[in-house]
C-alpha atoms as a PDB file:
ATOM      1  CA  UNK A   1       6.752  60.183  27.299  1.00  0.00           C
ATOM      2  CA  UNK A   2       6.949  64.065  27.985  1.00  0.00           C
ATOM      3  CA  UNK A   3       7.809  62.959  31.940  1.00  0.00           C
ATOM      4  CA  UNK A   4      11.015  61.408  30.832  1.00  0.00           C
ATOM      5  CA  UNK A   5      12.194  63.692  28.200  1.00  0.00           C
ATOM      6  CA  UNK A   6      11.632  66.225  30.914  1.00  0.00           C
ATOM      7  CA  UNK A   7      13.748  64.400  33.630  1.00  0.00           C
ATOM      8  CA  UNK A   8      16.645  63.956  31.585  1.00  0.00           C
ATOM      9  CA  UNK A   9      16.669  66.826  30.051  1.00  0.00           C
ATOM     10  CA  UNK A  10      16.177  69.212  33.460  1.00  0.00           C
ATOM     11  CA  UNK A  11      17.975  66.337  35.635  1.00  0.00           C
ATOM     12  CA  UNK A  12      14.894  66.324  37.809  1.00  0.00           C
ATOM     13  CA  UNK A  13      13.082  62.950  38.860  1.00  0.00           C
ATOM     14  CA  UNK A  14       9.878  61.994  37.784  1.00  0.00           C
ATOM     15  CA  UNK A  15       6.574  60.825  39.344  1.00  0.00           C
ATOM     16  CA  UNK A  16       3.464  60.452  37.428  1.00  0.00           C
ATOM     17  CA  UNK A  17       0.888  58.328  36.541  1.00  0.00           C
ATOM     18  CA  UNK A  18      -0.682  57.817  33.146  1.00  0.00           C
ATOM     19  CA  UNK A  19      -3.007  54.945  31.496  1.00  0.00           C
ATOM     20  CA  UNK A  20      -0.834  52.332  29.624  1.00  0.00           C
ATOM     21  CA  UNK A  21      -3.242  50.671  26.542  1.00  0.00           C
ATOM     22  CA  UNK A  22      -2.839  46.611  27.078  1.00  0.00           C
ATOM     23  CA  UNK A  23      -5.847  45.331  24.763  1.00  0.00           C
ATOM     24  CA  UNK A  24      -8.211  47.136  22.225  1.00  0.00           C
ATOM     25  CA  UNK A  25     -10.157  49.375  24.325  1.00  0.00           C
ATOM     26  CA  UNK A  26      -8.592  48.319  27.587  1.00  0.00           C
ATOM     27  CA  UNK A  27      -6.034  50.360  29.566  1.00  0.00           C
ATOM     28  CA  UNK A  28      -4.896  50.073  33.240  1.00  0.00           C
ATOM     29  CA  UNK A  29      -3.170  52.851  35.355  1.00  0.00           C
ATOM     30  CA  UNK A  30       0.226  52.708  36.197  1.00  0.00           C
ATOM     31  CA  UNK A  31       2.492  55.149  38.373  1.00  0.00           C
ATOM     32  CA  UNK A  32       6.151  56.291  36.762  1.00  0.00           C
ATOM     33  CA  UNK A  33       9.035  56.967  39.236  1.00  0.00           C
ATOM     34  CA  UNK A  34      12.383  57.286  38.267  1.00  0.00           C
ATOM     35  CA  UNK A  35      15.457  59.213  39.422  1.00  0.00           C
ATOM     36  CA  UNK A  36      17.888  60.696  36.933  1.00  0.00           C
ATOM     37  CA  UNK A  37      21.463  59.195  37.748  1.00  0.00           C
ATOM     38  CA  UNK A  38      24.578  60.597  36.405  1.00  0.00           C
ATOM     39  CA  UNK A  39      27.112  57.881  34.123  1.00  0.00           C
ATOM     40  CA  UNK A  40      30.983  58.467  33.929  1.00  0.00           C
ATOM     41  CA  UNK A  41      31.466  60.869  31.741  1.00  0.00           C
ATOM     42  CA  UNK A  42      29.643  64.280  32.038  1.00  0.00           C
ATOM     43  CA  UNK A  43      27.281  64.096  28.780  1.00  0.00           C
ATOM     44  CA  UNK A  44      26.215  60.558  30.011  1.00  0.00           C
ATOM     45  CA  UNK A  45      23.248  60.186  32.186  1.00  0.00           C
ATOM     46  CA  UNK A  46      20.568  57.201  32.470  1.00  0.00           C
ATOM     47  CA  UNK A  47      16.641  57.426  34.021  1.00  0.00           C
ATOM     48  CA  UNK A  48      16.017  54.588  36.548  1.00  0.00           C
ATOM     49  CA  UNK A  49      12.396  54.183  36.785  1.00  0.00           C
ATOM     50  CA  UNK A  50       9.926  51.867  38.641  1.00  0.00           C
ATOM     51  CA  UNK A  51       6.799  50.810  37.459  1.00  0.00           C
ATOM     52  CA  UNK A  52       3.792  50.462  39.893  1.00  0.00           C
ATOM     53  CA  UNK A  53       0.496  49.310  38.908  1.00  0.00           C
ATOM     54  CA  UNK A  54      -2.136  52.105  40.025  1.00  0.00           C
ATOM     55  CA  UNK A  55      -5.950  51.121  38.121  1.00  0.00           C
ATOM     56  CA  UNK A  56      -7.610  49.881  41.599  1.00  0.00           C
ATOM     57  CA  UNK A  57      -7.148  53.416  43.309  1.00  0.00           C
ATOM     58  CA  UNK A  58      -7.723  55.292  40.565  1.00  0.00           C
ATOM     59  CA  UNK A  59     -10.898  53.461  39.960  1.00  0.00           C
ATOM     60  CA  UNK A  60     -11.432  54.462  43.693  1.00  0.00           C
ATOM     61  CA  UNK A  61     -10.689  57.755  43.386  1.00  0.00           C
ATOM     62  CA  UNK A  62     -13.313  57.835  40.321  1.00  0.00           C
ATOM     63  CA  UNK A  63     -15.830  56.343  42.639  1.00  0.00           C
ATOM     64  CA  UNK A  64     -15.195  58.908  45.308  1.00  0.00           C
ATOM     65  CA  UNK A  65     -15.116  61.610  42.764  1.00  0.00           C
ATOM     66  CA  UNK A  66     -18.499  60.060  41.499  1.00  0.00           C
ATOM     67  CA  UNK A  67     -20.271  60.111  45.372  1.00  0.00           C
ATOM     68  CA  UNK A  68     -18.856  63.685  46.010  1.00  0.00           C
ATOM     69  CA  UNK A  69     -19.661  65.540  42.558  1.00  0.00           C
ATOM     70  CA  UNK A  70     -23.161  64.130  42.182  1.00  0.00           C
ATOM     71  CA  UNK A  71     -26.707  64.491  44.003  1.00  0.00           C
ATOM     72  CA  UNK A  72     -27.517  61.175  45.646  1.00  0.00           C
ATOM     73  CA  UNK A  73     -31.336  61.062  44.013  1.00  0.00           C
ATOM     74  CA  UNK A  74     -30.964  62.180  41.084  1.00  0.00           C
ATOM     75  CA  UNK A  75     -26.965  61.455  39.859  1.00  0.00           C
ATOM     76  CA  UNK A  76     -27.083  65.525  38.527  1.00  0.00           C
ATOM     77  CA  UNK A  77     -23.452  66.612  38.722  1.00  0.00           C
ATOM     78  CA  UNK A  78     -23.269  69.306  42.041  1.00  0.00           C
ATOM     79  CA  UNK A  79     -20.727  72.266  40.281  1.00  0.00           C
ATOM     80  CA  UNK A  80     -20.436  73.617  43.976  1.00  0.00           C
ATOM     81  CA  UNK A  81     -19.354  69.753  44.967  1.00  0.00           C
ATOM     82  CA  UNK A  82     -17.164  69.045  42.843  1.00  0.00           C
ATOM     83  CA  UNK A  83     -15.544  72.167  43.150  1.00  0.00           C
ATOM     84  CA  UNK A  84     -14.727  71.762  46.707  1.00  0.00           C
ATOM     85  CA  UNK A  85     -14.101  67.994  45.834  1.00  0.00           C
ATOM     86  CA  UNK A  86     -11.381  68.730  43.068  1.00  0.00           C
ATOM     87  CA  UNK A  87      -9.915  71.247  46.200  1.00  0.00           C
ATOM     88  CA  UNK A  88      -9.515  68.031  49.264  1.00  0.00           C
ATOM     89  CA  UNK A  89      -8.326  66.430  46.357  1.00  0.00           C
ATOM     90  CA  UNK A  90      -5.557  68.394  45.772  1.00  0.00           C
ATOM     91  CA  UNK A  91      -4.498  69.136  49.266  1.00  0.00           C
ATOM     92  CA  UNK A  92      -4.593  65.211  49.626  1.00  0.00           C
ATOM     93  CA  UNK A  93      -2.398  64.918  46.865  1.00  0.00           C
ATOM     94  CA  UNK A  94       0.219  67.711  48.010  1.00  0.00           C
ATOM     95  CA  UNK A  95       0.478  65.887  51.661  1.00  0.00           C
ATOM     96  CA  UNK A  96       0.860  62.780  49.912  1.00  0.00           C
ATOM     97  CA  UNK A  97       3.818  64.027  47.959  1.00  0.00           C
ATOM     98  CA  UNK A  98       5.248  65.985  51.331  1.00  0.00           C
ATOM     99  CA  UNK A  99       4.982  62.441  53.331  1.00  0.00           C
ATOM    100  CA  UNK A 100       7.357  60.345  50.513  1.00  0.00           C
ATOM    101  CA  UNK A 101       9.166  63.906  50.023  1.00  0.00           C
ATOM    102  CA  UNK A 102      10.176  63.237  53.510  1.00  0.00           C
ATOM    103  CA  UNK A 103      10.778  59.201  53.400  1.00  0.00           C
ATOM    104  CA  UNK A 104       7.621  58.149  55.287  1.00  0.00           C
END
């Protein structure tokens, strides 16, 4: 995983979610956090991670993504839509990261 190689290698923490493959053509979702932690001697350091399982909202946010990026009648993707969906999306996402940033 390029999020871990990164975190130990910057000694930044990481926070990302990415589908994990559990049967033949089956995946779920699952959110990475970990915190780089320094051992006892300087060249020793460890990744302590947690593991949260994430498929229902991101099969959510599909479904919203779905409903805002397509015309109602006819299911014809709506560029201008999804443009300004892909935009709330992002600004959700930053406030989201601001909110546990801050330990709420």
């Amino acid at each position: 995983m390029e999020a871990y190689k990164l975190a130990l290698s910057e000694g930044r923490s990481v926070d990302t979610e990415l589908p994990l493959h559990v049967r033949q053509k089956q995946s779920i979702w699952v959110r990475v956090v970990g915190d780089v932690e320094a051992g006892n001697q300087q060249s020793e350091q460890r990744l302590i991670s947690m593991f949260q399982g994430s498929t229902g909202r991101k099969q959510l946010e599909q479904k919203l993504w779905t409903a805002a990026t397509r015309d109602a009648l006819t299911g014809a993707f709506n560029p201008t839509a999804g443009k300004m969906a892909n935009r709330q999306i992002r600004m959700c996402a930053a406030r989201h990261r601001e909110r546990r940033a801050q330990g709420e």
